[in-house]
C-alpha atoms as a PDB file:
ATOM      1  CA  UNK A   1     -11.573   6.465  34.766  1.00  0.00           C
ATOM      2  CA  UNK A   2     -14.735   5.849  33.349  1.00  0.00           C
ATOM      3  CA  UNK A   3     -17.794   4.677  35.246  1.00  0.00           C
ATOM      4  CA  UNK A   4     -17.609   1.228  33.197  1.00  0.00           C
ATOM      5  CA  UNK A   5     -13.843   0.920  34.139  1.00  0.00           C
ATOM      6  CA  UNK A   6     -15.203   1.341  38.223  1.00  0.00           C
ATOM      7  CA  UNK A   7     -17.952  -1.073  38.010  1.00  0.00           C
ATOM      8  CA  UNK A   8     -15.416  -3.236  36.066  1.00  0.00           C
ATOM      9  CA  UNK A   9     -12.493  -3.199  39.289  1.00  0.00           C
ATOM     10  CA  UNK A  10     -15.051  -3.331  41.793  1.00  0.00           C
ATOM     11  CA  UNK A  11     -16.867  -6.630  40.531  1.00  0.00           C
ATOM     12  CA  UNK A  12     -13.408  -8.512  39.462  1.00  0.00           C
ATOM     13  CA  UNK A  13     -12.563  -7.989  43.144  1.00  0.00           C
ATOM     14  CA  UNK A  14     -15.402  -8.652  44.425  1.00  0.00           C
ATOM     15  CA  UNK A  15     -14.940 -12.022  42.063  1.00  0.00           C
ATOM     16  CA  UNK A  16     -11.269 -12.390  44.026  1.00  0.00           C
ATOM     17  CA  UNK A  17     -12.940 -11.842  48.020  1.00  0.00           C
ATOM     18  CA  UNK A  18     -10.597  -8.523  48.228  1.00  0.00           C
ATOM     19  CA  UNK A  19     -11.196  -6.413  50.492  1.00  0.00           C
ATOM     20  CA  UNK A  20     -11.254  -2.817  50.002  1.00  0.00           C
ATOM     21  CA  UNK A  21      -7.450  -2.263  51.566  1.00  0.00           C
ATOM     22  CA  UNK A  22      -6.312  -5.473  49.559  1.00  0.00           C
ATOM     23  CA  UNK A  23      -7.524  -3.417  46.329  1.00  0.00           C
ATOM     24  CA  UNK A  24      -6.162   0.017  46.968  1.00  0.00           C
ATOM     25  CA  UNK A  25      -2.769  -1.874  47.676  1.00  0.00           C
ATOM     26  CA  UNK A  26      -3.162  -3.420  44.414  1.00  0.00           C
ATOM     27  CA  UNK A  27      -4.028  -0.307  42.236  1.00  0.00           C
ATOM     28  CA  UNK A  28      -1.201   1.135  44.730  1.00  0.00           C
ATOM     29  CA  UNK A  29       1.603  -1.390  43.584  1.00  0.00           C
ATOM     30  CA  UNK A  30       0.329  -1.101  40.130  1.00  0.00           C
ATOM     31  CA  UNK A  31      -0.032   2.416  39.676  1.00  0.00           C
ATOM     32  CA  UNK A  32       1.711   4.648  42.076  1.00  0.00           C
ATOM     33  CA  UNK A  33      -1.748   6.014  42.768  1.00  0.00           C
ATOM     34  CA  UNK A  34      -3.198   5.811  46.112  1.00  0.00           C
ATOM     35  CA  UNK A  35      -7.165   6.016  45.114  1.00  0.00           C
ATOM     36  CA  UNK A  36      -9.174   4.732  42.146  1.00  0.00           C
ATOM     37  CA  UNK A  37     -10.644   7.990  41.542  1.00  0.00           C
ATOM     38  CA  UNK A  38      -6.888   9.573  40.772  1.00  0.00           C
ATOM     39  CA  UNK A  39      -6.741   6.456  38.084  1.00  0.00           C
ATOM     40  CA  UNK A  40      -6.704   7.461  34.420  1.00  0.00           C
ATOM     41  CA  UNK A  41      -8.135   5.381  31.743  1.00  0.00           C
ATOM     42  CA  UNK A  42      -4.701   3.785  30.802  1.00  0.00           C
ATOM     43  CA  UNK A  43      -4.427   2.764  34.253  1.00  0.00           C
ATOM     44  CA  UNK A  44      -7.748   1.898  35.076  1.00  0.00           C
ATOM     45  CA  UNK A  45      -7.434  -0.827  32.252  1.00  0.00           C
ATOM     46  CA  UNK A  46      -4.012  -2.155  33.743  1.00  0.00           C
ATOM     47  CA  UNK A  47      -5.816  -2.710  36.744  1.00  0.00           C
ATOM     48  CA  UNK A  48      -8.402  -4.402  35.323  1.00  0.00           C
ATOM     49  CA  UNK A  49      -5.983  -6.610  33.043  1.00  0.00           C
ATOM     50  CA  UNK A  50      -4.261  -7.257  36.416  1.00  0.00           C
ATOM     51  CA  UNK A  51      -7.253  -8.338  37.971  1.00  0.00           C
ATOM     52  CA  UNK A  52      -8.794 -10.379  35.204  1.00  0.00           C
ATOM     53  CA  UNK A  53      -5.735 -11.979  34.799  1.00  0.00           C
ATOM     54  CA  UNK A  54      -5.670 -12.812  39.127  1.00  0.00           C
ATOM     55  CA  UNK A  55      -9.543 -14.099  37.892  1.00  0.00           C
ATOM     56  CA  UNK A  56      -7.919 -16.648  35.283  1.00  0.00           C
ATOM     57  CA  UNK A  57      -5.681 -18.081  37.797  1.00  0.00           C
ATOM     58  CA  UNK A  58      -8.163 -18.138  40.537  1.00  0.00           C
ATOM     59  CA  UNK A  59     -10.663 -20.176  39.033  1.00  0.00           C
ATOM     60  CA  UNK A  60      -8.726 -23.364  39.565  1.00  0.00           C
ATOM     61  CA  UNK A  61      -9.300 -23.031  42.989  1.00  0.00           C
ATOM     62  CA  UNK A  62     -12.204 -23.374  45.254  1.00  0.00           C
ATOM     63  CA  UNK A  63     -13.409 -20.363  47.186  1.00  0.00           C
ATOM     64  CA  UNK A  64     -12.363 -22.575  50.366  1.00  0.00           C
ATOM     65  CA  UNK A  65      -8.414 -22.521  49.200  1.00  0.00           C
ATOM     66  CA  UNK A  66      -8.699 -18.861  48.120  1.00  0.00           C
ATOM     67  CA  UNK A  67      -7.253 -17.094  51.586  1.00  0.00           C
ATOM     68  CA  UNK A  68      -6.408 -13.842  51.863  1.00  0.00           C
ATOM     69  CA  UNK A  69      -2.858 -13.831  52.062  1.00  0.00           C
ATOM     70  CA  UNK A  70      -0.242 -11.607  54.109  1.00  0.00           C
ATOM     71  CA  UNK A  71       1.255  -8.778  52.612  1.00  0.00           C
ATOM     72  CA  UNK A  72       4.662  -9.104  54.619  1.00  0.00           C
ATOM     73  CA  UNK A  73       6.423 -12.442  55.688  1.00  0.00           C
ATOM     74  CA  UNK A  74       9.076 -12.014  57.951  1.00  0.00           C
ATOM     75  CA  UNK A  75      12.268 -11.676  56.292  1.00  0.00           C
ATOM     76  CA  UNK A  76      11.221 -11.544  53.039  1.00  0.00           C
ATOM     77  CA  UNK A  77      10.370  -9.228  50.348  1.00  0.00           C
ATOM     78  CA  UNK A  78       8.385  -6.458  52.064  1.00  0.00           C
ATOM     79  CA  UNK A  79       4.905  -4.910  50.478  1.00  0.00           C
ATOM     80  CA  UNK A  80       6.367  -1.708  50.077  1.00  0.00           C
ATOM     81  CA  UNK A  81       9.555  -3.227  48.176  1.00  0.00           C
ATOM     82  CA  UNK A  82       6.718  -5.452  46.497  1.00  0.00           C
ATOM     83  CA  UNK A  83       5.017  -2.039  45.338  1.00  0.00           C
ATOM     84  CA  UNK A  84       7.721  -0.262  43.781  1.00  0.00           C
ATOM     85  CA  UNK A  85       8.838  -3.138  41.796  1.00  0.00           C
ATOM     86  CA  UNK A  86       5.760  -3.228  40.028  1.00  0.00           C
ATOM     87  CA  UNK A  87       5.839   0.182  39.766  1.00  0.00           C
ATOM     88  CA  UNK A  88       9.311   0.038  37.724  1.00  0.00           C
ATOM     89  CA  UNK A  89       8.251  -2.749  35.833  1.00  0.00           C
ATOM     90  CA  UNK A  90       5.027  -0.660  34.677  1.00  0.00           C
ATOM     91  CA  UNK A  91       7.345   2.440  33.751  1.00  0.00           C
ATOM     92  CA  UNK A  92       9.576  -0.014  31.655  1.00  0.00           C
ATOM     93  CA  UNK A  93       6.648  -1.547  29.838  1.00  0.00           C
ATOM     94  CA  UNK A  94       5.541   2.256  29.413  1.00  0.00           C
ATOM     95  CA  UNK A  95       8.896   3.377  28.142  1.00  0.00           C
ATOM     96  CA  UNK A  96       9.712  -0.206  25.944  1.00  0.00           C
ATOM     97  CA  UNK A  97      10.243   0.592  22.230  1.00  0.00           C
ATOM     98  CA  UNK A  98       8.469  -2.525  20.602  1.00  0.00           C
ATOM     99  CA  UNK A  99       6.417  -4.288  22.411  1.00  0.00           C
ATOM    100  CA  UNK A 100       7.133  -7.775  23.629  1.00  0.00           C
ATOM    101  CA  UNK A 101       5.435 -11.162  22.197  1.00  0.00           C
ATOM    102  CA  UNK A 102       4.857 -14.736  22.584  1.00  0.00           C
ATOM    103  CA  UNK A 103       5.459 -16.901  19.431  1.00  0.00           C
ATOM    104  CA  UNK A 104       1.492 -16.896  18.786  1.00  0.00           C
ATOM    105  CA  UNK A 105       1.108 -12.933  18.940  1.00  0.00           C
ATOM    106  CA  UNK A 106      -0.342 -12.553  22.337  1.00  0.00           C
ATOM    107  CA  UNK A 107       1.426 -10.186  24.291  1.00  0.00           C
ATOM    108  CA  UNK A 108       3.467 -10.739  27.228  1.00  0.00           C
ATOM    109  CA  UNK A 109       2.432  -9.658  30.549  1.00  0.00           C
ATOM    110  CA  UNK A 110       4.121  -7.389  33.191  1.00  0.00           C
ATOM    111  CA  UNK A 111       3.675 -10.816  35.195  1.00  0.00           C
ATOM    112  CA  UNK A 112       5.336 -12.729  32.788  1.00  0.00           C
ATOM    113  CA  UNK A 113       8.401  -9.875  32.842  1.00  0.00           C
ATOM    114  CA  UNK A 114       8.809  -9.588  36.137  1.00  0.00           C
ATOM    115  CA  UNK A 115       8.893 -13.248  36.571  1.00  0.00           C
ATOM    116  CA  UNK A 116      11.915 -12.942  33.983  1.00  0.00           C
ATOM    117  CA  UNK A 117      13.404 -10.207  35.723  1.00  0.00           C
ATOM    118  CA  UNK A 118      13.406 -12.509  38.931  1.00  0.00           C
ATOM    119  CA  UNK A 119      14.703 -15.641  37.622  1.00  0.00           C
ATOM    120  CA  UNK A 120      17.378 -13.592  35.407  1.00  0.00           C
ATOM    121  CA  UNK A 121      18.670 -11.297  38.221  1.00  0.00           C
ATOM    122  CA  UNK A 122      18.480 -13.223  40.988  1.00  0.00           C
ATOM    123  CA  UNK A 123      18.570 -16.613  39.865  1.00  0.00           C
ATOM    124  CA  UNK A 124      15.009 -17.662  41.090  1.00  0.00           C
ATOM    125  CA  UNK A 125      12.201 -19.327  39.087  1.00  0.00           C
ATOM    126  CA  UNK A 126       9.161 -17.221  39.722  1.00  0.00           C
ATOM    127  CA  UNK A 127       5.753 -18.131  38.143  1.00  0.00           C
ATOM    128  CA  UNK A 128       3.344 -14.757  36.753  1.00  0.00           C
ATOM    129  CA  UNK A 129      -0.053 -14.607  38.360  1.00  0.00           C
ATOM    130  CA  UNK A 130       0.885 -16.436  40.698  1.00  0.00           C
ATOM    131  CA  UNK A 131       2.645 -15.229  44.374  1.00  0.00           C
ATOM    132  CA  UNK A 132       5.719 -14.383  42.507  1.00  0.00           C
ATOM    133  CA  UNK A 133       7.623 -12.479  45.173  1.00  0.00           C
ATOM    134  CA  UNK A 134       7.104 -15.784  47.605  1.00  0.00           C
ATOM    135  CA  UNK A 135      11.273 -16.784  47.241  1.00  0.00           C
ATOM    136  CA  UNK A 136      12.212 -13.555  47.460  1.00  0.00           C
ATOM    137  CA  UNK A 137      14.528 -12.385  50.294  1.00  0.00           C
ATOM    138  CA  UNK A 138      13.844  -8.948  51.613  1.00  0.00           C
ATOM    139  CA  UNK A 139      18.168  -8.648  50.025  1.00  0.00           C
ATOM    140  CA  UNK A 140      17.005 -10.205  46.979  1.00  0.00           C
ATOM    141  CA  UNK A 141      14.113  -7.866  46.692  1.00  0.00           C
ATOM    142  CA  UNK A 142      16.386  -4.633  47.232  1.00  0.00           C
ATOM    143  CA  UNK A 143      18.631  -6.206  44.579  1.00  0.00           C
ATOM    144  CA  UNK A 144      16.111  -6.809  42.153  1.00  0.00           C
ATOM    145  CA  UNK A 145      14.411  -3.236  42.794  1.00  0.00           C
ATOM    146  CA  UNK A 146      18.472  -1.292  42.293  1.00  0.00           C
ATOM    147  CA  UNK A 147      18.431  -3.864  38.751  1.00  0.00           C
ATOM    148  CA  UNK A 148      14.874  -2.745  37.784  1.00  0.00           C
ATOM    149  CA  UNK A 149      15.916   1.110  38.603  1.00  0.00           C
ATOM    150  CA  UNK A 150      19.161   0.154  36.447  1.00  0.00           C
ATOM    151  CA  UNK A 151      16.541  -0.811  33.540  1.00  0.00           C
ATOM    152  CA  UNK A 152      14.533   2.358  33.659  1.00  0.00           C
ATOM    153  CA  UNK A 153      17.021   4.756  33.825  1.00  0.00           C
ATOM    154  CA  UNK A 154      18.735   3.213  30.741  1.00  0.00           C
ATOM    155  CA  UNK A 155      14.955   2.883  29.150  1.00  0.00           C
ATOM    156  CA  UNK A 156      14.619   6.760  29.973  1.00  0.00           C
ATOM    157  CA  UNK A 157      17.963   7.671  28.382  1.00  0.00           C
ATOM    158  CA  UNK A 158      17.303   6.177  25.455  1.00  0.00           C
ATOM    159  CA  UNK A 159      13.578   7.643  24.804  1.00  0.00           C
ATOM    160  CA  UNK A 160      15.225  11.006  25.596  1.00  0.00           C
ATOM    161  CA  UNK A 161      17.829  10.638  22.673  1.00  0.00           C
ATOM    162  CA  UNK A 162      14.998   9.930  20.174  1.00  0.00           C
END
């Protein structure tokens, strides 16, 4: 990660009120990695993407409505299941053959695919950027994690066979 890409993460979450611990869960979930230092470039910018695109949606709000929110409700999807989803979807974006693309060329966002994912596997309309896991059941998250797992190892098998 280059020194740009650290003063980069640092003031976008600054911009967002996270804590330190909320952004090490989010490079975490994101990454797989458990510091920013073990971040390489590639990953350093999907962090900042991430967090830029967190920035966008934020600035509708006023700094009084933006509350840190909890990582775990009750019976619902739990961090950890929260983390490895977005891990899977990363790995599938990593491992997709053409990229993906809205009718005027921009691309589309691991948001915007996981919020697919969610409405086509478990039924649920989920909005990217936004808390997308908040109708998810802890049941409906294992689901959807076994689906994405489903997606990658079929994703891997074909990337091995070219």
């Amino acid at each position: 990660m280059t020194v740009q890409q650290r003063k980069t993460i640092f003031g976008l979450s600054k911009g967002l009120n996270m804590n330190t611990d909320e952004l090490h869960l989010l490079v975490n979930g994101l990454t797989g990695k458990e510091s920013l230092k073990e971040l390489p470039d590639s990953q350093a910018e999907i962090v900042i993407r991430e967090l830029r695109s967190r920035t966008h949606h934020s600035s509708d709000q006023t700094a009084a409505e933006r509350k840190p929110r909890p990582q775990s409700v009750p019976g619902m999807m739990t961090a950890e299941q929260q983390s490895l989803a977005w891990r899977l979807m990363y790995r599938l974006q990593e491992l997709d053959e053409k990229p993906r693309f809205h009718e005027d060329g921009t691309s589309v966002t691991v948001g915007e695919r996981m919020a697919g994912a969610i409405e086509k596997i478990l039924g649920i309309t989920a909005v990217a950027g936004r808390d997308i896991f908040k109708w998810v059941s802890f049941e409906d998250g294992s689901k959807l994690i076994e689906y994405l797992k489903r997606y990658v190892r079929s994703a891997e098998k074909r990337a091995a066979k070219k």
